[in-house]
C-alpha atoms as a PDB file:
ATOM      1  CA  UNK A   1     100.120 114.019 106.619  1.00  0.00           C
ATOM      2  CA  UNK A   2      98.807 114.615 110.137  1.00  0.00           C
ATOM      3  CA  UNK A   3     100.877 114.730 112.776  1.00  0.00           C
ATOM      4  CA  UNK A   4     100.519 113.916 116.487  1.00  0.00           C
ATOM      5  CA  UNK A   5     100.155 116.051 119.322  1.00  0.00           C
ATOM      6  CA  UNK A   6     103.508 114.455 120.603  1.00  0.00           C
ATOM      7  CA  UNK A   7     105.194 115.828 117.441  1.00  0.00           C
ATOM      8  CA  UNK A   8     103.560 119.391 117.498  1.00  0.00           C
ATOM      9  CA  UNK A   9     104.957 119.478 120.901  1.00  0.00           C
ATOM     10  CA  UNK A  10     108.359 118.278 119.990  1.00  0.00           C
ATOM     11  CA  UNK A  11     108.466 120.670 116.662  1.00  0.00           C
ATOM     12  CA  UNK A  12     107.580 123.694 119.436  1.00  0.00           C
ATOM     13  CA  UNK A  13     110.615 122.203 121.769  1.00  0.00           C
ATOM     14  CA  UNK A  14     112.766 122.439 119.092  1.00  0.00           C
ATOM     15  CA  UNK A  15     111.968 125.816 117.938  1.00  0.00           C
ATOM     16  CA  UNK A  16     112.376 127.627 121.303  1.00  0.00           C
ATOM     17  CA  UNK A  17     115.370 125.887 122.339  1.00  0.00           C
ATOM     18  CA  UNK A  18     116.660 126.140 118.968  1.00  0.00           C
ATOM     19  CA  UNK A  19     116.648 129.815 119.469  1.00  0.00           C
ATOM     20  CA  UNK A  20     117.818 129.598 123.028  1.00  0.00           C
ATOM     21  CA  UNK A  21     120.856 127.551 121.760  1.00  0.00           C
ATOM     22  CA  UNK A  22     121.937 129.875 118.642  1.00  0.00           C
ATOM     23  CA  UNK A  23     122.010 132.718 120.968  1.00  0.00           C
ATOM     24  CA  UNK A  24     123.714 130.967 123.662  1.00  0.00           C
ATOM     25  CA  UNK A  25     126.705 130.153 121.154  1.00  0.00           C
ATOM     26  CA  UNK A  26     126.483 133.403 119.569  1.00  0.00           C
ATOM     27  CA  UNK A  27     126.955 134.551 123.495  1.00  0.00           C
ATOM     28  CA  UNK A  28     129.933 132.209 124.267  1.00  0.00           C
ATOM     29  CA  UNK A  29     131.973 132.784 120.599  1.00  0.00           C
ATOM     30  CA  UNK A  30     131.865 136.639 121.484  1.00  0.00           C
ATOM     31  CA  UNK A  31     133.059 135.787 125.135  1.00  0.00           C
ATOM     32  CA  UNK A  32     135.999 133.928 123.771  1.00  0.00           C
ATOM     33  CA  UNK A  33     136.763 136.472 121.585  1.00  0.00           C
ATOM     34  CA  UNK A  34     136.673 139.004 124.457  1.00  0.00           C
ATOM     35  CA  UNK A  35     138.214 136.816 127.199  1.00  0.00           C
ATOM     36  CA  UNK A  36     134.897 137.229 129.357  1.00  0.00           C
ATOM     37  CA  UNK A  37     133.466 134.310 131.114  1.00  0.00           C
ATOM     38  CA  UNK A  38     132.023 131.803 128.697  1.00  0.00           C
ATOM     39  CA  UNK A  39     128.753 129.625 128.821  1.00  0.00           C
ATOM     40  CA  UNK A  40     129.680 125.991 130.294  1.00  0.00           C
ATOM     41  CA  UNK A  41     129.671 123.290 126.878  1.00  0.00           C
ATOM     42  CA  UNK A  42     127.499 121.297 129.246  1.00  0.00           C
ATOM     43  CA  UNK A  43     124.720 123.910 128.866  1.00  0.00           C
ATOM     44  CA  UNK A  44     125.476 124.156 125.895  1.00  0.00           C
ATOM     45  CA  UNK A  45     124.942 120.396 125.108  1.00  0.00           C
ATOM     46  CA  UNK A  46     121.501 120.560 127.623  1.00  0.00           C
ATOM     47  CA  UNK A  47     120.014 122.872 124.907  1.00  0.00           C
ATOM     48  CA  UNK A  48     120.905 120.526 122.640  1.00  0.00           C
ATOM     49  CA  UNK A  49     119.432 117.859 123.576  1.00  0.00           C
ATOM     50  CA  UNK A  50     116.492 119.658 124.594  1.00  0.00           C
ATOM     51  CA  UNK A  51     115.685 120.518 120.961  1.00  0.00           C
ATOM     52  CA  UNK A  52     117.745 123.112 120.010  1.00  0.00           C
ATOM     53  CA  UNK A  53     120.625 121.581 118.022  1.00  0.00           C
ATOM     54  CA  UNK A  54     119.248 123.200 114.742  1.00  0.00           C
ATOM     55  CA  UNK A  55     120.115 126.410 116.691  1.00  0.00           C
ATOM     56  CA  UNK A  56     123.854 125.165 117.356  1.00  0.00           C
ATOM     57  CA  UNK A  57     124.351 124.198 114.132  1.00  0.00           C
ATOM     58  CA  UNK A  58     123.643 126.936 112.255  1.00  0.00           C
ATOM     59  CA  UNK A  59     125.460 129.163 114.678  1.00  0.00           C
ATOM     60  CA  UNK A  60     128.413 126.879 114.083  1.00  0.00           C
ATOM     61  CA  UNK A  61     128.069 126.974 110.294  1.00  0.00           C
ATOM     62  CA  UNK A  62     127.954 130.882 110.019  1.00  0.00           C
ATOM     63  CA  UNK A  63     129.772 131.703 113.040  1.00  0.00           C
ATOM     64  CA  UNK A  64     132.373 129.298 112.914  1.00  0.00           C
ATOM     65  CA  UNK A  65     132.050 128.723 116.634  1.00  0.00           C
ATOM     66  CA  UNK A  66     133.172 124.820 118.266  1.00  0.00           C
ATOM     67  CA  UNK A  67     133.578 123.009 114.656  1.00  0.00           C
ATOM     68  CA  UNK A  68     137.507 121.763 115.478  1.00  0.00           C
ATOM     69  CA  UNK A  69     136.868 120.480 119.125  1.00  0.00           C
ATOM     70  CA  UNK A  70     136.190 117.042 118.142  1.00  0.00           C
ATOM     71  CA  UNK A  71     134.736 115.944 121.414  1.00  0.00           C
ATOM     72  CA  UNK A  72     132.145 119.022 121.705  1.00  0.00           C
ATOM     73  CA  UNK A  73     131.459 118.007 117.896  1.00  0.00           C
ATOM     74  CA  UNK A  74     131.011 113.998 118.608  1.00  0.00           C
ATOM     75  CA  UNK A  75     128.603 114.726 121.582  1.00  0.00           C
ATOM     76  CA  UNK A  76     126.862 117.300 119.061  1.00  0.00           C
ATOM     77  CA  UNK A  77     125.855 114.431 116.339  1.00  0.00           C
ATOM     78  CA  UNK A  78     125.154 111.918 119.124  1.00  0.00           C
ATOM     79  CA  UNK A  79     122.895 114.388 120.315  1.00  0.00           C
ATOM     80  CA  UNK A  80     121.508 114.705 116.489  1.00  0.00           C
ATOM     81  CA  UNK A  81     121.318 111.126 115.943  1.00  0.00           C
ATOM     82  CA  UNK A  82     118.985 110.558 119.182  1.00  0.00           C
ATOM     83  CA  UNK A  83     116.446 113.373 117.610  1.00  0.00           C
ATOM     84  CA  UNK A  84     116.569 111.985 114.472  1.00  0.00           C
ATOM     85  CA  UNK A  85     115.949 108.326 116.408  1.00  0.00           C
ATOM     86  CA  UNK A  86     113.014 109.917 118.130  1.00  0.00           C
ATOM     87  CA  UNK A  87     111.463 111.731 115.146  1.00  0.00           C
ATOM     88  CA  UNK A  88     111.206 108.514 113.448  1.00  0.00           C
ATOM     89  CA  UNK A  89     109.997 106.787 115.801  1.00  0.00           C
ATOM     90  CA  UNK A  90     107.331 109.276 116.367  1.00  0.00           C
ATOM     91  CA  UNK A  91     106.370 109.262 113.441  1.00  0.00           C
ATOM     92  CA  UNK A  92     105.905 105.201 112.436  1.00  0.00           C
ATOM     93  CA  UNK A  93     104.517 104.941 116.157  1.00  0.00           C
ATOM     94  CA  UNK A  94     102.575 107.619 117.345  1.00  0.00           C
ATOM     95  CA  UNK A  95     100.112 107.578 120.048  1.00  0.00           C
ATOM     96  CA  UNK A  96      98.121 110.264 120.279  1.00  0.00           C
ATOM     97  CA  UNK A  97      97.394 111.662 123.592  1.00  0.00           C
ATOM     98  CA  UNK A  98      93.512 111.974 122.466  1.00  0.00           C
ATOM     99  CA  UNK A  99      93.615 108.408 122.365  1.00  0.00           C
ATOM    100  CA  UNK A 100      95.473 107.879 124.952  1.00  0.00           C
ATOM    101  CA  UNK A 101      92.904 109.430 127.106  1.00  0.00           C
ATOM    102  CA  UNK A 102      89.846 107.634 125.119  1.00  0.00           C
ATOM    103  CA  UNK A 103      91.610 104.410 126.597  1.00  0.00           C
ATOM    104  CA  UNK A 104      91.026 105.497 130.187  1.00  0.00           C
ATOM    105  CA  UNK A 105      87.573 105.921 129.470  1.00  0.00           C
ATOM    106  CA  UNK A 106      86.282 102.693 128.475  1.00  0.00           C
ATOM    107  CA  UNK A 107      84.420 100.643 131.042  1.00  0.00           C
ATOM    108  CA  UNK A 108      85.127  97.580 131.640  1.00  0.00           C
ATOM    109  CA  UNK A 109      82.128  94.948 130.973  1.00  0.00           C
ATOM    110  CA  UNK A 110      81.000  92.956 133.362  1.00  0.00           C
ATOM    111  CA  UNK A 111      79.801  89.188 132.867  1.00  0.00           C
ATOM    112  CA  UNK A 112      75.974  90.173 133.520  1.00  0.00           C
ATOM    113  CA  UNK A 113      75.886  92.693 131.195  1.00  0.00           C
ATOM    114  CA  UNK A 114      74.206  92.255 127.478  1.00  0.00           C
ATOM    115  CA  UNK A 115      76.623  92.973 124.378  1.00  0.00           C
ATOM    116  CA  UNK A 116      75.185  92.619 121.278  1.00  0.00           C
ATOM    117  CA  UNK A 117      79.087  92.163 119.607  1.00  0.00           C
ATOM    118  CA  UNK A 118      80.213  89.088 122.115  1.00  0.00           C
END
């Protein structure tokens, strides 16, 4: 299968933020734990949506961390559902940025000029 460019760079989105959000609830279940300050669920949610839920939700499966607040958990699997929306739609319509740029580069013809496919 061959994959876009788009999609490697969504794939590499979702691994660093991915690891950026398992740490960051790692982070807040120990500050709750200690009564410190704890990271914002808005942040929390931005790395989300930035590619990272994998991240969250395996930090909420071993850690236990956020699974009974219902409304961090329903804007959790909206934010799932809109990846999964996008990876499928990257993958039965992907436009490759190589052809993208192959586009720009065609010349237009002009009326005087000979074409031997006309």
């Amino acid at each position: 299968m061959v994959f876009s460019v788009e999609l490697k760079i969504y794939a590499g989105f979702i691994t660093v933020f991915s690891f950026i959000s398992f740490f960051a609830m790692i982070r807040d279940k120990k500050a709750a734990q200690s009564d410190r300050r704890r990271t914002p669920e808005y942040l929390l949610h931005c790395y989300e949506a930035l590619g990272g839920y994998p991240g969250s939700l395996l930090a909420q499966c071993i850690y236990r961390h956020k699974i009974r607040k219902c409304s961090y958990q329903m804007i959790f699997w909206i934010i799932v559902i809109m990846h999964i929306v996008l990876i499928i739609i990257g993958c039965y319509f992907p436009i490759s940025i190589k052809l993208r740029s192959n586009l720009n580069q065609v010349e237009p013809t002009t009326p005087n000029s000979t074409n031997i496919f006309q």
